[in-house]
Protein backbone atom coordinates (compact mmCIF):
# COMPACT_ATOMS: atom_id res chain seq x y z
CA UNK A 1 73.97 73.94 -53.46
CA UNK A 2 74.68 73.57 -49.73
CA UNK A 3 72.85 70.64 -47.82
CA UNK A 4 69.54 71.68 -48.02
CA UNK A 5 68.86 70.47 -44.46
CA UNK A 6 72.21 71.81 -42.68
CA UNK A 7 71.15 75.04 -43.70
CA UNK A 8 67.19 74.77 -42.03
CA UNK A 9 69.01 73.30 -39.09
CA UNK A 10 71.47 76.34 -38.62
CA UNK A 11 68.28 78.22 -38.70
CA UNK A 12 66.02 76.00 -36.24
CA UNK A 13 69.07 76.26 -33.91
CA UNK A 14 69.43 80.18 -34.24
CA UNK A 15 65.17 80.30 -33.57
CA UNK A 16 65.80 78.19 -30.10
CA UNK A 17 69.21 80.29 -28.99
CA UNK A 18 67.57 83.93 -29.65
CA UNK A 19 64.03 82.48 -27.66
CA UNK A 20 61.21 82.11 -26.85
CA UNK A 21 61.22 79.53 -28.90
CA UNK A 22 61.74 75.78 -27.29
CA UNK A 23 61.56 72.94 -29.56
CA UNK A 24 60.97 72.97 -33.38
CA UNK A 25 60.69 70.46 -35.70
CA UNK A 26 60.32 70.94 -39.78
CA UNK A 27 60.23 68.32 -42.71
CA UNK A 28 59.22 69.02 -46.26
CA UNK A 29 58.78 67.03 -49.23
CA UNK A 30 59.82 67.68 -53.17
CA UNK A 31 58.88 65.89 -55.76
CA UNK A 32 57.62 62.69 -53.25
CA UNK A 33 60.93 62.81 -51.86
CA UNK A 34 62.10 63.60 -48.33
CA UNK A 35 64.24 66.37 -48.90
CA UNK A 36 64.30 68.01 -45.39
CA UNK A 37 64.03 66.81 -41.91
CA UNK A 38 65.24 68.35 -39.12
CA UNK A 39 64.84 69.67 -35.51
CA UNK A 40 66.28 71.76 -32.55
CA UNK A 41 65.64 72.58 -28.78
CA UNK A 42 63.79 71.04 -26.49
CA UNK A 43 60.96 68.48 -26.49
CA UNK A 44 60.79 69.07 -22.21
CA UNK A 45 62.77 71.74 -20.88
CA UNK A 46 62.31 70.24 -17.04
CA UNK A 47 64.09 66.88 -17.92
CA UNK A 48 66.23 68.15 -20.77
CA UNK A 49 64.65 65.83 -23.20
CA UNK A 50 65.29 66.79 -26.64
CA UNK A 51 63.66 67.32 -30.20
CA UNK A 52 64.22 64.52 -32.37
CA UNK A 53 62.69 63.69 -35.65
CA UNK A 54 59.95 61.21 -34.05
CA UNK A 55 59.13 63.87 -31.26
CA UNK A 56 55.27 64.14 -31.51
CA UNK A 57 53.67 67.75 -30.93
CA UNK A 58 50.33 69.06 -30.75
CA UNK A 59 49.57 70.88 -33.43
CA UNK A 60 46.16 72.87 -32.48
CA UNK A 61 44.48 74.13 -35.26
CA UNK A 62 46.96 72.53 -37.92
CA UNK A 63 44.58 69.15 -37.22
CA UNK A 64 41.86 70.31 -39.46
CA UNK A 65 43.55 70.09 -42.34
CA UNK A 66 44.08 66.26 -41.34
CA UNK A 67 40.62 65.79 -40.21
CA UNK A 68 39.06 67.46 -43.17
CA UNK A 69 41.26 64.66 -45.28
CA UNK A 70 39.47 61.94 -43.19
CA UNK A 71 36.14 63.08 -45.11
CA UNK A 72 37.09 63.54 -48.17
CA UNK A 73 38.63 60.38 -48.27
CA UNK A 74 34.51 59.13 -46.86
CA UNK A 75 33.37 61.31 -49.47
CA UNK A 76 36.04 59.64 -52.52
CA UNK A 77 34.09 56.07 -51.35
CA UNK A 78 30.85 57.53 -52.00
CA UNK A 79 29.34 57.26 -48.89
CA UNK A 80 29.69 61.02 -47.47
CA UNK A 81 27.89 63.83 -49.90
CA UNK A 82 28.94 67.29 -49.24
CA UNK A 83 25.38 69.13 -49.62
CA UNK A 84 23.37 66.52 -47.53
CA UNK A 85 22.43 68.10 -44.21
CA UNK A 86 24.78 67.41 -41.53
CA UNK A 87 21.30 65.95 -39.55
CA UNK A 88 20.53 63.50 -42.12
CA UNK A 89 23.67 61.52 -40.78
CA UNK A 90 23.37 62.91 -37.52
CA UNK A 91 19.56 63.32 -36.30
CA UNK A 92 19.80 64.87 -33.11
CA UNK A 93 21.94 67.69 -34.86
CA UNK A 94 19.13 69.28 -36.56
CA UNK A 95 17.10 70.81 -33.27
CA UNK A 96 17.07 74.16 -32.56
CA UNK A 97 17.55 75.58 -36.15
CA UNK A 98 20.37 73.73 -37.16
CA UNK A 99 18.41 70.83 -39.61
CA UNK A 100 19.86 73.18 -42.51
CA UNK A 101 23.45 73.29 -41.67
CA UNK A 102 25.37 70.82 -44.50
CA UNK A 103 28.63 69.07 -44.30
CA UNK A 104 29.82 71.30 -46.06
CA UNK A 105 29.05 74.53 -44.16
CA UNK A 106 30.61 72.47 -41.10
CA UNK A 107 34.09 72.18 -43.34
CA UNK A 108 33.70 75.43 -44.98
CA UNK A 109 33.42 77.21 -41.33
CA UNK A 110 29.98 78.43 -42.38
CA UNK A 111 28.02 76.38 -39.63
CA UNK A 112 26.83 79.36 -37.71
CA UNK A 113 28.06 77.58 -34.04
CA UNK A 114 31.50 78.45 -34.08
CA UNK A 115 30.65 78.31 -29.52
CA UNK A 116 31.73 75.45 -27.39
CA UNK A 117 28.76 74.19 -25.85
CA UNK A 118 27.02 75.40 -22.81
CA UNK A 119 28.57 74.50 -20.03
CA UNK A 120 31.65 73.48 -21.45
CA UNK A 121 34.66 73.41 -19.86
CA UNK A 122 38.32 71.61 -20.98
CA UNK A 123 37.32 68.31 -18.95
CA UNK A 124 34.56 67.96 -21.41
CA UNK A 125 37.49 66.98 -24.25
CA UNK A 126 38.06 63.34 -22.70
CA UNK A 127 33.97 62.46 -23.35
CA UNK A 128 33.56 62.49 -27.01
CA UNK A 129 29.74 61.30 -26.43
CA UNK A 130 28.66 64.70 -24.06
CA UNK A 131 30.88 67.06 -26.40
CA UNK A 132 28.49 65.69 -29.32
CA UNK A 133 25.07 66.16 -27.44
CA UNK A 134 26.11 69.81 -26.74
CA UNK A 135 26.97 70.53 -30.42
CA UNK A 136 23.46 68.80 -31.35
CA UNK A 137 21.88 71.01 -27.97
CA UNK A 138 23.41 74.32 -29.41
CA UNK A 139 20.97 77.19 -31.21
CA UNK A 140 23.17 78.94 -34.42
CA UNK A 141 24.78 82.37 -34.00
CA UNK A 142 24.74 83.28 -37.11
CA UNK A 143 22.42 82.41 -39.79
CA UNK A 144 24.20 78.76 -41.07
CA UNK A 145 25.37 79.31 -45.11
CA UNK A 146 25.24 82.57 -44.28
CA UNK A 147 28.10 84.09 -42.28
CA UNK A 148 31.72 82.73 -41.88
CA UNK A 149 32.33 82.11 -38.23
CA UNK A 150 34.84 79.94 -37.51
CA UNK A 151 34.66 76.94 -34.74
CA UNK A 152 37.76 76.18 -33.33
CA UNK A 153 36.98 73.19 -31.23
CA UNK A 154 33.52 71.84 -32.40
CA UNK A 155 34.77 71.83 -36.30
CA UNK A 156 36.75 68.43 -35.59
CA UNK A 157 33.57 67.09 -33.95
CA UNK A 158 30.98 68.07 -36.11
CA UNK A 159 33.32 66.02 -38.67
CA UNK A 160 34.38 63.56 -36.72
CA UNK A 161 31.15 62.57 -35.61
CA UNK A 162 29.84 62.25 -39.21
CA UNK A 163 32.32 59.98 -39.53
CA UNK A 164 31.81 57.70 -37.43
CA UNK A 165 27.75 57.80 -38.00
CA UNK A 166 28.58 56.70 -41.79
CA UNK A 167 31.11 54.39 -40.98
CA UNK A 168 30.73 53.40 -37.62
CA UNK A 169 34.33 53.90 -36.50
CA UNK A 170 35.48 56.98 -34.41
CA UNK A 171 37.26 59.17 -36.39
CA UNK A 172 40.76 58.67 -34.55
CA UNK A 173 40.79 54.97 -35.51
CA UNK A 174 39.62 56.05 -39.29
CA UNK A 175 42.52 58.13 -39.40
CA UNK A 176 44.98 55.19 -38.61
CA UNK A 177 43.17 52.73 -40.76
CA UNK A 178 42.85 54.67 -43.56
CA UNK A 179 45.56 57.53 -43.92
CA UNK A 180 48.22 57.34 -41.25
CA UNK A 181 49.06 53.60 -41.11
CA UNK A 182 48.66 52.94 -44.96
CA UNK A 183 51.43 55.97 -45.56
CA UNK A 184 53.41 55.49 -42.74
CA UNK A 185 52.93 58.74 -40.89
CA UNK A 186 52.83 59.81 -37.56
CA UNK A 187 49.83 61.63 -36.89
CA UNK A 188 47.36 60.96 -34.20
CA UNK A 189 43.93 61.77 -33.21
CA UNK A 190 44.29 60.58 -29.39
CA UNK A 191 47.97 59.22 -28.68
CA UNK A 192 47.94 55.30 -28.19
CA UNK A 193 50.27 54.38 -25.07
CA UNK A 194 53.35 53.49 -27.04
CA UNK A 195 54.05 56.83 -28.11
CA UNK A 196 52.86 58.94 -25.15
CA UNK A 197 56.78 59.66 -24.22
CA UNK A 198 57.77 60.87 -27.33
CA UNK A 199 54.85 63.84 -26.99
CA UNK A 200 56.79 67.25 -26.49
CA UNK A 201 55.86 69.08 -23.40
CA UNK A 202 53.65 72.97 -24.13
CA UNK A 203 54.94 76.04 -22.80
CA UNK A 204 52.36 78.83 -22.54
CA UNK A 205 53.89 82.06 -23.73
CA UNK A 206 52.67 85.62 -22.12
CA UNK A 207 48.70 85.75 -21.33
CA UNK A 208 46.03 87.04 -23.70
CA UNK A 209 44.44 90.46 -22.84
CA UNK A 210 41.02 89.56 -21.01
CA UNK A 211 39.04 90.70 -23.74
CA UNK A 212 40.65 88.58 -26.25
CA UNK A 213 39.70 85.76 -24.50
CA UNK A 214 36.09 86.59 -24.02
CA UNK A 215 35.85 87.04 -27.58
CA UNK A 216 37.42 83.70 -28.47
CA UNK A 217 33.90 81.88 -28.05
CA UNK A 218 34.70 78.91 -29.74
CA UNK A 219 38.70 77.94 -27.89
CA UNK A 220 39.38 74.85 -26.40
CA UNK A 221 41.47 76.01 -23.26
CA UNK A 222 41.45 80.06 -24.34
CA UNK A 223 44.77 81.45 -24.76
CA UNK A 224 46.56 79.61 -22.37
CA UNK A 225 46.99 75.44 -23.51
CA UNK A 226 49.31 74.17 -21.79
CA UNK A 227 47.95 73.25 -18.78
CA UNK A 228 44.83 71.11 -20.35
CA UNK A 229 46.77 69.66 -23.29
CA UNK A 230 49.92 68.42 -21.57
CA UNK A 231 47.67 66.11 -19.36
CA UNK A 232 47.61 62.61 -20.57
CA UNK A 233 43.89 61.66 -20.80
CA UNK A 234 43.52 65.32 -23.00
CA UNK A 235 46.62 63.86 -25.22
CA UNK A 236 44.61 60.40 -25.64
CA UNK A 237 41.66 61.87 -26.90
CA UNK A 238 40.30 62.38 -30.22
CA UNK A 239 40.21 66.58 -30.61
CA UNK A 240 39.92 67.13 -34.00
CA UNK A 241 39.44 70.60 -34.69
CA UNK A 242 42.41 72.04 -32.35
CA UNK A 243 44.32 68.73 -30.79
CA UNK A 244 45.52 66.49 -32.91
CA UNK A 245 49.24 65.24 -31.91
CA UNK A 246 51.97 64.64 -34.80
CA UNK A 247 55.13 64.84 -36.28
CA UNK A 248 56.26 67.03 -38.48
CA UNK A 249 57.29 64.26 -40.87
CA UNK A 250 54.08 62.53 -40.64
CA UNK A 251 52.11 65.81 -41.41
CA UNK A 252 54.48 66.62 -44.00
CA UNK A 253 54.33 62.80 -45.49
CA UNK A 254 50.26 63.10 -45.86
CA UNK A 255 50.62 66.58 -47.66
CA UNK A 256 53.39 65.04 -50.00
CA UNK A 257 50.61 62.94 -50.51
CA UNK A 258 47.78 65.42 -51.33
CA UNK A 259 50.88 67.24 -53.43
CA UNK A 260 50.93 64.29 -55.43
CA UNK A 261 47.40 63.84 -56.48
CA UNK A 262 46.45 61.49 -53.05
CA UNK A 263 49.26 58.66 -53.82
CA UNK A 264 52.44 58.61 -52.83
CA UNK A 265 55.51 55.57 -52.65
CA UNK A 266 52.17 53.25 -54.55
CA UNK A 267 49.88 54.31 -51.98
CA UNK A 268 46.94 55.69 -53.29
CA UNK A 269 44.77 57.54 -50.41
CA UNK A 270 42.43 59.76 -52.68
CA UNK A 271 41.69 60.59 -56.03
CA UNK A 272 43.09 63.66 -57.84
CA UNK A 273 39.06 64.62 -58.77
CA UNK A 274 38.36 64.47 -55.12
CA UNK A 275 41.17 66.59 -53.79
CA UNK A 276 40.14 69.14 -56.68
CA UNK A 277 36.74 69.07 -55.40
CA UNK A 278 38.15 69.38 -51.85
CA UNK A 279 40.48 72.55 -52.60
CA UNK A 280 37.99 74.48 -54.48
CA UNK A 281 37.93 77.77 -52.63
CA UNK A 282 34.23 78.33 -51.11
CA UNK A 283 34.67 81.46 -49.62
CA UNK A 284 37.00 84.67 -49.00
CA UNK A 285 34.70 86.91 -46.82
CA UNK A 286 35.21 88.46 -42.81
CA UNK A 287 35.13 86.14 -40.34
CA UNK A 288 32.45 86.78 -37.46
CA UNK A 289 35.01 85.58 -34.38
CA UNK A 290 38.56 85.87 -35.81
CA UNK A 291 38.06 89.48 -37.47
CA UNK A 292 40.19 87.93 -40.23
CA UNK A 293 39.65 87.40 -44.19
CA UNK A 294 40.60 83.77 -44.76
CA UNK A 295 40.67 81.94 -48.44
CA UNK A 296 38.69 78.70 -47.22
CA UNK A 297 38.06 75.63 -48.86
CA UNK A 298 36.62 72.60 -47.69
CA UNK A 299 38.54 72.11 -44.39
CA UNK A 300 41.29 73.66 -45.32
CA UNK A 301 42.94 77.20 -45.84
CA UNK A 302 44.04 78.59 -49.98
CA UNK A 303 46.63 79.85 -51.19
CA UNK A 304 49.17 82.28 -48.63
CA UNK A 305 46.36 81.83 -46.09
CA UNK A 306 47.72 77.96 -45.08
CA UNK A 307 50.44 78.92 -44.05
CA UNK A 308 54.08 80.77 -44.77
CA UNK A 309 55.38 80.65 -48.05
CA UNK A 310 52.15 78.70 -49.71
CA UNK A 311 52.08 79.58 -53.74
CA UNK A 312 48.79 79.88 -55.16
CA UNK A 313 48.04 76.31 -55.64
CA UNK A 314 48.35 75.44 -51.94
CA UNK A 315 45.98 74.22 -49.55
CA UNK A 316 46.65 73.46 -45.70
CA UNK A 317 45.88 74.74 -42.57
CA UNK A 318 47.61 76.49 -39.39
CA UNK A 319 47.23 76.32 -35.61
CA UNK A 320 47.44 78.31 -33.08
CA UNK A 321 51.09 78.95 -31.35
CA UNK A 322 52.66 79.04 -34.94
CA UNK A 323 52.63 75.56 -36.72
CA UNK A 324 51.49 74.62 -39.95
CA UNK A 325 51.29 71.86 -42.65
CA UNK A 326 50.46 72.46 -46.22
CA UNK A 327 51.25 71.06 -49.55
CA UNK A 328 51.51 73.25 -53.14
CA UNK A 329 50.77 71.29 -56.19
CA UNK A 330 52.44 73.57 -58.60
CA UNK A 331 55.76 73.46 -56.48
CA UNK A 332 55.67 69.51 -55.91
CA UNK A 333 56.59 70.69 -52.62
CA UNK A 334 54.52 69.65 -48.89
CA UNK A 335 55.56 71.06 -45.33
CA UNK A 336 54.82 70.29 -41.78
CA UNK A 337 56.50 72.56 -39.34
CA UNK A 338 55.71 71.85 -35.23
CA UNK A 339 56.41 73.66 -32.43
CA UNK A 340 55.79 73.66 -28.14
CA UNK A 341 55.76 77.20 -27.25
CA UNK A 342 52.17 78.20 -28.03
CA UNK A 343 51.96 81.80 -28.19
CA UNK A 344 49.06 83.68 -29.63
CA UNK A 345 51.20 86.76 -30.43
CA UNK A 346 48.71 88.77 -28.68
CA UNK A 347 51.57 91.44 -26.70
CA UNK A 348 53.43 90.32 -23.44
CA UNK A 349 56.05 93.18 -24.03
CA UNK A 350 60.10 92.63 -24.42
CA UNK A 351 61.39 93.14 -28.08
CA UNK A 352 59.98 91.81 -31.18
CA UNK A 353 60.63 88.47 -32.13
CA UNK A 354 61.30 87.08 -35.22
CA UNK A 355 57.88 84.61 -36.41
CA UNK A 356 59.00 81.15 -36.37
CA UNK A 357 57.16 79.80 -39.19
CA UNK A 358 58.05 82.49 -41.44
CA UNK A 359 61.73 82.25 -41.02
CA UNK A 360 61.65 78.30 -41.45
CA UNK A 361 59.54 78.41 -44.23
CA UNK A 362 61.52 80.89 -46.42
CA UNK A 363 64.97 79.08 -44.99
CA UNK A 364 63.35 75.70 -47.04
CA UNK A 365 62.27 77.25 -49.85
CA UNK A 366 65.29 78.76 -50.23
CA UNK A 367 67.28 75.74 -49.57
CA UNK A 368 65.98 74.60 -52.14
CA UNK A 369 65.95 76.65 -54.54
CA UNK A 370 63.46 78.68 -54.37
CA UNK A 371 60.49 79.39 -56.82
């Protein structure tokens, strides 16, 4: 069999020449083992700057899946329960309705305030403390337990802020001290100085129809990203529903781990009764915002939902512009795959192009030998 990673590269390269693509970046795991990891294009097309394998990237929605891990692993301690109301960690969550709402409606995407808060616009993303008060300020749109509706943006706080009233540390230093630095990968919830030059630069493909955007209730920065998450302050804060900034080796490296039953190279980051508890599917049903069926679990996406080429096993999440991370049990197998032209495939005219993701996905698999 060919090099498994010459032949992903020759297809990473071909992505970049036929456009729009920029920079990608893919690594997988098999069996605990590296077994590709490789990039192409460019990290920051006005300098020149190039992809290499510790170019970081922001990920958008693909952060969930790495901020949902951050409370199970609270949960595997004993100190976060699941069906406890999300107010009786947080008080000042429960007014206006919301004294119901669980943790886990908040990871399930069954919270009924999938909305950004009122008033909220992208500067609000540097002020972790005001984005919290206007989650706890906001009345439900949809009867909580009730409805799936997803929230883009205020899932990573409503976690994160859990977090960090159990624990007492914000939820981008729990994420170092916990996962990233104890397995060695390079995943960040706000980028510390040090590796601020290695982030990859966003390019914003075509605009969204105006209507799409209106709809979009709960984005970030609507369908255009670039401009709020290439600034630095944005890139050093904590977003952990749609802005976490990583490699894909260090996103592929925590899903080897969660492949392999939460240890991996004698770390052990969770148990293989909590990540069974974690990936037990809680509901497949239309969701209120997104107009989508979605297999979810607790903070992550089942199945072919998390991403291309997931097996039935799998659990993951993607992100908006085209990334993904995942890992599938039954396979051995974890993937991270990152990417800086953010595109919400929403029409812009020109001929088709081929979907990233897919083609990368089914070029590893098939690398390696398929299944």
């Amino acid at each position: 069999m060919a090099d498994p990673n010459a032949r992903v590269h020759a297809v990473l390269e071909e992505l970049v020449a036929e456009g729009p693509e920029i920079g990608l970046q893919v690594a997988a795991y098999q069996n605990g083992k590296l077994v590709v990891d490789t990039w192409a294009g460019l990290a920051d097309p006005a300098t020149g700057r190039r992809v290499d394998g510790d170019t970081l990237f922001m990920l958008s929605s693909t952060t969930k899946g790495v901020t949902a891990t951050c409370a199970h692993v609270l949960a595997d301690k004993g100190k976060l329960d699941y069906d406890r109301p999300v107010a009786y960690y947080w008080p000042e969550f429960g007014a206006h309705g919301k004294d119901r709402v669980t943790v886990r409606d908040v990871l399930a995407q069954r919270s009924g305030i999938p909305q950004t808060p009122v008033g909220y616009t992208p500067d609000w993303l540097t002020d972790w403390d005001r984005m919290c008060r206007g989650i706890a300020d906001l009345t439900p749109m949809f009867e909580p337990s009730n409805r799936t509706a997803y929230a883009s943006l205020t899932f990573g706080h409503m976690v994160g802020e859990v977090i960090r009233r159990i624990d007492g540390r914000p939820i981008g230093k729990f994420l170092q001290e916990e996962i990233a630095r104890p397995l060695g990968a390079d995943v960040y919830l706000g980028v510390p100085d040090e590796a601020l030059p290695r982030v990859a630069v966003l390019t914003d493909g075509p605009p969204a129809p105006a209507d799409y955007d209106a709809r979009m209730v709960g984005e970030p920065a609507g369908s255009q990203v670039a401009r709020v998450f290439n600034q630095r302050a944005i890139q050093q804060s904590a977003i952990p529903g749609s802005g976490g900034i990583m490699s894909a080796r260090g996103l592929a490296r925590l899903y080897a781990m969660l492949a392999n039953g939460g240890e991996l190279d004698g770390v052990r980051i969770l148990s293989p009764e909590r990540i069974a508890l974690a990936t037990e599917i809680q509901s497949f049903e239309w969701d209120e915002v997104y107009h989508v069926r979605v297999r979810r679990a607790l903070g992550y996406r089942r199945e072919r939902d998390c991403g291309p080429g997931a097996g039935k096993s799998a659990f993951g999440h993607v992100g908006g512009g085209g990334s993904f991370g995942y890992a599938d049990p039954e396979h051995h197998f974890a993937i991270g795959f990152a990417k800086n032209y953010f595109t919400y495939n929403t029409g812009g005219g020109g001929p088709p192009q081929r979907r990233a993701g897919q083609a990368v996905a089914e070029a590893v698999i098939a690398a390696l030998g398929g299944w």
